[in-house]
Structure formats: structure tokens, C-alpha cells
Protein backbone atom coordinates (compact mmCIF):
# COMPACT_ATOMS: atom_id res chain seq x y z
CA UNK A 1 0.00 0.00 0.00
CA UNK A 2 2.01 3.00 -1.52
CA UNK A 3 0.87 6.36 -0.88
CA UNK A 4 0.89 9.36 -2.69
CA UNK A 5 4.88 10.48 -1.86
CA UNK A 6 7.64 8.32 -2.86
CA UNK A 7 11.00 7.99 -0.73
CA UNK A 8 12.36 11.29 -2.09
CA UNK A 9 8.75 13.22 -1.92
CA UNK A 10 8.91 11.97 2.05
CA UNK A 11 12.82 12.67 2.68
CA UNK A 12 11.85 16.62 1.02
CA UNK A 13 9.26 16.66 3.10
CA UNK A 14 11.85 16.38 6.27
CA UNK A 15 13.75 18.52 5.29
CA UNK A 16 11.50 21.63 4.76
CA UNK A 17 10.69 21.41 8.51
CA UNK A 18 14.27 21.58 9.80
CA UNK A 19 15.03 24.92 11.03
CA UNK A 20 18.09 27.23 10.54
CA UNK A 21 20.98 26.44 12.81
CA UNK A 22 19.84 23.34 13.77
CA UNK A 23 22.34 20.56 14.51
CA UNK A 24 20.75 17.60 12.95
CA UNK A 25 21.93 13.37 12.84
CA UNK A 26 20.18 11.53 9.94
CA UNK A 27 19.65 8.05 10.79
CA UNK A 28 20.54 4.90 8.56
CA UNK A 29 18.93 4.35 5.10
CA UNK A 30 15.44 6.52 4.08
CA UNK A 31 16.72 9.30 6.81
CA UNK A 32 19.91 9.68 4.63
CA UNK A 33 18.29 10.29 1.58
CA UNK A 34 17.02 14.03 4.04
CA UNK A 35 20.46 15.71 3.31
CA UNK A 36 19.69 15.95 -0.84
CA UNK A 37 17.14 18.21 -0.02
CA UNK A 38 17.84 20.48 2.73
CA UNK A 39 17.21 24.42 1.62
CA UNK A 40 20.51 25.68 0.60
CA UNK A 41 19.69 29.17 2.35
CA UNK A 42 20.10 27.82 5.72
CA UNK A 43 22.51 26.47 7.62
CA UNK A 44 21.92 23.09 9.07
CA UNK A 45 25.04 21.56 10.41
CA UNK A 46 24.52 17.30 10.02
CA UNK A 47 26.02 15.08 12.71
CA UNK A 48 27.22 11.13 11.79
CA UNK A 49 27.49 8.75 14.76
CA UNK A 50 31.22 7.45 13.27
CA UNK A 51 31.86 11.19 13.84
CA UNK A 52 31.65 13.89 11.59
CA UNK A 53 29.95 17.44 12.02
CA UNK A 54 29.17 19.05 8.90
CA UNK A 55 28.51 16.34 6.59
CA UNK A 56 26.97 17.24 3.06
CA UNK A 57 24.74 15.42 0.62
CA UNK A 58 25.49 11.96 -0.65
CA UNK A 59 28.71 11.69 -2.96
CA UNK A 60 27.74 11.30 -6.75
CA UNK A 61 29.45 8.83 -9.05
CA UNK A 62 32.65 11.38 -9.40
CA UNK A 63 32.20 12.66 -5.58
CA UNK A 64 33.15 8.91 -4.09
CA UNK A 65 35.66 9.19 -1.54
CA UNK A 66 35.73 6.15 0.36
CA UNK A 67 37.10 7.06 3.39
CA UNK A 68 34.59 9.12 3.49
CA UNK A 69 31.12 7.64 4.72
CA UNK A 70 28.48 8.30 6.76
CA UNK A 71 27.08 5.66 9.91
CA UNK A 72 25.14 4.02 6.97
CA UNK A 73 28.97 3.58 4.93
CA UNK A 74 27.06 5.51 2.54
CA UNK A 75 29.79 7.66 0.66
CA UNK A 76 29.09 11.53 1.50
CA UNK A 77 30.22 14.78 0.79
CA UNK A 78 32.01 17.47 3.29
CA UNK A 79 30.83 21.32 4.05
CA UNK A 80 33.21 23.81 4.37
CA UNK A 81 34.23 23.66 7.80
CA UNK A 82 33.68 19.86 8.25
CA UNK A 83 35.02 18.30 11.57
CA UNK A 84 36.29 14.95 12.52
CA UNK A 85 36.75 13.05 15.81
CA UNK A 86 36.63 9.99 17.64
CA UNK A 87 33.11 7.67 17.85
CA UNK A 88 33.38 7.93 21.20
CA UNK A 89 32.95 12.23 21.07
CA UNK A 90 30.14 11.79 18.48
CA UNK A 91 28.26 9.63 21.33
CA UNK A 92 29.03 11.62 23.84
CA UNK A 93 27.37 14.37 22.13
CA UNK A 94 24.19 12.50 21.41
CA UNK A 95 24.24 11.84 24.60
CA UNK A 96 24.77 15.12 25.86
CA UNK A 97 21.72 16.85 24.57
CA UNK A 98 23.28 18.40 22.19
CA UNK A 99 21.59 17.33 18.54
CA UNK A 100 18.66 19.54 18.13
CA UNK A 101 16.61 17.03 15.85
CA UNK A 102 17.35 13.16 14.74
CA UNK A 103 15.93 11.71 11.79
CA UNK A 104 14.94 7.91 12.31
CA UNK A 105 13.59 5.16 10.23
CA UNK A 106 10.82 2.47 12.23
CA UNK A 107 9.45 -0.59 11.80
CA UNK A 108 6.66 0.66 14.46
CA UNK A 109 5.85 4.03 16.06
CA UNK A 110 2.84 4.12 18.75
CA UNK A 111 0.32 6.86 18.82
CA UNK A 112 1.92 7.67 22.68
CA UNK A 113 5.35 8.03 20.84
CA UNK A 114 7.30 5.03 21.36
CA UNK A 115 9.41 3.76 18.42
CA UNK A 116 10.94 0.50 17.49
CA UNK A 117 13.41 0.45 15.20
CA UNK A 118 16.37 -1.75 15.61
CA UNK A 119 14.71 -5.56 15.84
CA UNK A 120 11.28 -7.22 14.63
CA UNK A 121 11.18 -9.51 17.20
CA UNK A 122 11.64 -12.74 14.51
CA UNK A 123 13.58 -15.32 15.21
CA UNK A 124 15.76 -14.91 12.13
CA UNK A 125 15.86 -11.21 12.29
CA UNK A 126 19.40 -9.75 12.86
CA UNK A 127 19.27 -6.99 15.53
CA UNK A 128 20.30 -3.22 14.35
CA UNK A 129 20.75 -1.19 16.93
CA UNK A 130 23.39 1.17 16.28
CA UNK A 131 23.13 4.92 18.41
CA UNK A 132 19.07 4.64 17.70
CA UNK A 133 18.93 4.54 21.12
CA UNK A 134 20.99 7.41 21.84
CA UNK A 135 19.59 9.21 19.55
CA UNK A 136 15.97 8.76 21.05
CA UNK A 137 16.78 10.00 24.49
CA UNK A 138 19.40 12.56 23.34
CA UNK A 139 17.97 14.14 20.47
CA UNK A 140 16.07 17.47 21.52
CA UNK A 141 13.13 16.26 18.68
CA UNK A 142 12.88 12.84 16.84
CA UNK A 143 11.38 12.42 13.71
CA UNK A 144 10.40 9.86 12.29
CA UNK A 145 10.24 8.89 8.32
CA UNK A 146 8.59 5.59 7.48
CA UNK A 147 5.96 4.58 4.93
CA UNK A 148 2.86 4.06 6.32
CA UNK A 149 1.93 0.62 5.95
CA UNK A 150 4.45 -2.18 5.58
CA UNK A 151 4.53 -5.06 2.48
CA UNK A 152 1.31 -7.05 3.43
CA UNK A 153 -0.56 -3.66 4.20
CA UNK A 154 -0.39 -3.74 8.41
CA UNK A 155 0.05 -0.13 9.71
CA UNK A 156 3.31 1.09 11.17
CA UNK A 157 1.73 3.85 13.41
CA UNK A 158 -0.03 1.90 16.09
CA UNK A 159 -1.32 1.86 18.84
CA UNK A 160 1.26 0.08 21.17
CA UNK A 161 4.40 -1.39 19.07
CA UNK A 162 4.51 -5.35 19.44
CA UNK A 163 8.12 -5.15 18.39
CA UNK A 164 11.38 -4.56 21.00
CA UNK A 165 10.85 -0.79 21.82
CA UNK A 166 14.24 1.37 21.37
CA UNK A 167 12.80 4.41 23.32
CA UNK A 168 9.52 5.28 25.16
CA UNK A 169 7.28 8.48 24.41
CA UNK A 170 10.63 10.04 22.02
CA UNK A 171 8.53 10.95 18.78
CA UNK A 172 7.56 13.83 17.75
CA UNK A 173 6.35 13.65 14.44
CA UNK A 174 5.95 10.67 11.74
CA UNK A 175 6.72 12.00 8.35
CA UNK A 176 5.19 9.51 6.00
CA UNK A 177 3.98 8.85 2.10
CA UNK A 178 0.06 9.49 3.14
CA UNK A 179 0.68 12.44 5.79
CA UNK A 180 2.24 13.83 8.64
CA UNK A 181 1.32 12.87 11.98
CA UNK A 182 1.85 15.55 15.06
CA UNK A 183 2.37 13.46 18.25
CA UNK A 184 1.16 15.30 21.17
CA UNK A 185 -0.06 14.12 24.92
CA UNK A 186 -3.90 14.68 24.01
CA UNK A 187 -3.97 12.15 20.98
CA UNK A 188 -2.62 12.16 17.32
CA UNK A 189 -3.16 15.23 15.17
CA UNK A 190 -2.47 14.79 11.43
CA UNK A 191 -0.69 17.90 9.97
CA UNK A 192 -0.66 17.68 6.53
CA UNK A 193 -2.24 14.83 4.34
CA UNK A 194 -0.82 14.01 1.01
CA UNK A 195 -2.63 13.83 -2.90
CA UNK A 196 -6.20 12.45 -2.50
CA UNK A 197 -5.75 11.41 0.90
CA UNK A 198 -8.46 12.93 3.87
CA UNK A 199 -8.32 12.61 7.41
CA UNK A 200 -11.61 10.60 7.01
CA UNK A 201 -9.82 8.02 4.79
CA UNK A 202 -6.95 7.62 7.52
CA UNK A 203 -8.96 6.76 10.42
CA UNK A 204 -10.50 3.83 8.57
CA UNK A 205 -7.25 2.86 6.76
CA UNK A 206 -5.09 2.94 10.34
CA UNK A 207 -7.87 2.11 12.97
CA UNK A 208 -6.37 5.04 14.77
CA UNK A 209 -8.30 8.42 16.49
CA UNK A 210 -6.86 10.83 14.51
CA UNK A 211 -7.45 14.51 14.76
CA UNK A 212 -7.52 17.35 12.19
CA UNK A 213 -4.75 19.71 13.27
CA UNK A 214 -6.58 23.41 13.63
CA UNK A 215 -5.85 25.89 11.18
């Protein structure tokens, strides 16, 4: 069940809400794809967990560098004024408070914010951690980007994840291909609904009390 966006249409999305001088890590895979589209008139300074500050868009064919990658080993490109340091450091500061916004892929969010991301639960599924956690309890805001419905059609946004949680009540906001979900302590308010797509239409499709952000 695709909706209206594709990958790049939700990663553009992203990256229209993040804010000048913000200090922001991109997560592994979709998140990644964020940095191609960030406004060029302001200055967003992106973080990588192997530790980097000031990491640019993803290397093109005649960009490759391969020492350097981001936590993904995705080959990227530098800003002016790029910085390097130990893994350790770039922990510490994800730690420390001091990312303003992550960007995180999930296999489930819940409608109270929790997010699981790093393992499915299966018995043959390989466990992904990484700094998600980290990330979730660092991170001033987490977003989340995700399609809305997985393979077989079951909805990602739910209302408690069955799958091992990586933090409790961290999300702010679900970016996905049908809308964008506003997480707040009274309930789920959708923001902004994509193509064809109503408010109406979502409740039925996700089972989920959603409300019509005002104004």
C-alpha cells in the first residue's frame, strides 16, 4: 500500500521542517536520503554517529571518496568547515543533549510516541541497533520517516508497538507517504495529508483516532 509520496517526496518533506541552525543526525537508510534536499539558504550543520559534524549530501558517481562515509557507509560529501573526531565524542554528544533534531527510520511508532526500530522480534531477524537509542533520548526532537503501511498492508503507526521498543514516548512527528502525523499528549493530530488522501480516509485505513490539526 504506496501512498501518494515516494522515498524522495517523504525525505523533502523532512527537510523543509528543519530549522536554521539546527544541529541535525540523519539516521541509517530513508533518513539519509534528508540531506539531498535540505534548503541551501540555511545552515543546518549534520552530525554522523562514526563522527563527523558538517557532513553534506550523498557523494555522486565522481564525488566517491571512500574514506569518506556516513554511519550508513554511505559515501558523503564534506561542508566547508567539516570536523572529525573519535566515535566515542560523536556519542558523547548525542548523549549530551546536544543534537537539536534526529531523523529515524521504524518498523513501528505508537500513537503515545514510542518507536521501534532496531529488531522485529523474529527469530531470524538480525538486531540493528546502532546509536538509535541514543539518539531517542538525546535528540532534543525525533522524527520519524517511514511509509505508512508495511509489504502485506499492516500499519506502522499503532497503537502500542509489538516489536522490541528502542525508546519510550521520544517521537515527535511521523513524516510519512500518506501524511504527517503531530504526536502530542492529548492524541494524534495529522498535519498535513498528502494527494487524494483525507483525514476521514486515515482513520478507517489505520484504525487510529486521529485529529484534524486546527488551522
Amino acid at each position: 500500500m504506496k501512498g501518494p509520496l515516494d522515498r524522495d517526496g517523504m525525505a523533502n518533506r523532512v527537510a523543509q521542517d528543519i530549522p536554521e541552525g539546527a544541529y541535525v543526525n540523519l539516521g541509517i537508510g530513508l533518513p539519509t536520503k534528508v540531506s539531498n534536499f535540505l534548503p541551501v539558504d540555511r545552515e543546518i550543520v549534520l552530525h554522523t554517529e562514526n563522527g563527523m559534524l558538517g557532513m553534506g549530501p550523498v557523494a555522486g558517481a565522481d564525488e566517491i571518496d571512500l574514506d569518506l562515509i556516513n554511519a550508513g557507509k554511505i559515501p558523503v560529501t564534506e561542508l566547508p568547515g567539516a570536523s572529525y573526531f573519535h566515535q566515542a565524542d560523536s556519542f558523547g554528544m548525542m548523549r549530551g543533549g546536544h543534537l537539536d533534531i534526529c531523523v529515524l527510520g521504524a518498523f513501528q511508532v505508537s500513537i503515545s510516541g514510542d518507536l521501534a526500530n532496531w529488531h522485529t522480534g523474529g527469530a531470524d531477524a538480525i538486531p540493528a541497533v546502532g546509536g538509535a537509542m541514543d539518539l531517542a533520548i538525546g535528540a532534543k526532537q525525533v522524527l520519524v520517516i517511514m511509509e505508512l503501511f508495511t509489504r502485506d498492508g499492516q500499519c506502522k503507526l499503532v497503537t502500542e508497538c509489538t516489536y522490541p521498543l528502542t525508546g519510550i514516548g521520544c517521537v515527535n512527528t511521523v513524516y510519512t507517504d500518506y501524511a504527517v502525523f503531530g504526536l502530542q499528549s492529548d492524541g494524534v493530530y495529522v498535519r498535513e495529508v498528502f494527494g487524494d488522501t483525507s483525514v476521514t480516509g486515515l482513520a478507517e485505513m489505520t484504525g487510529l483516532p486521529l485529529q484534524q490539526l486546527p488551522g
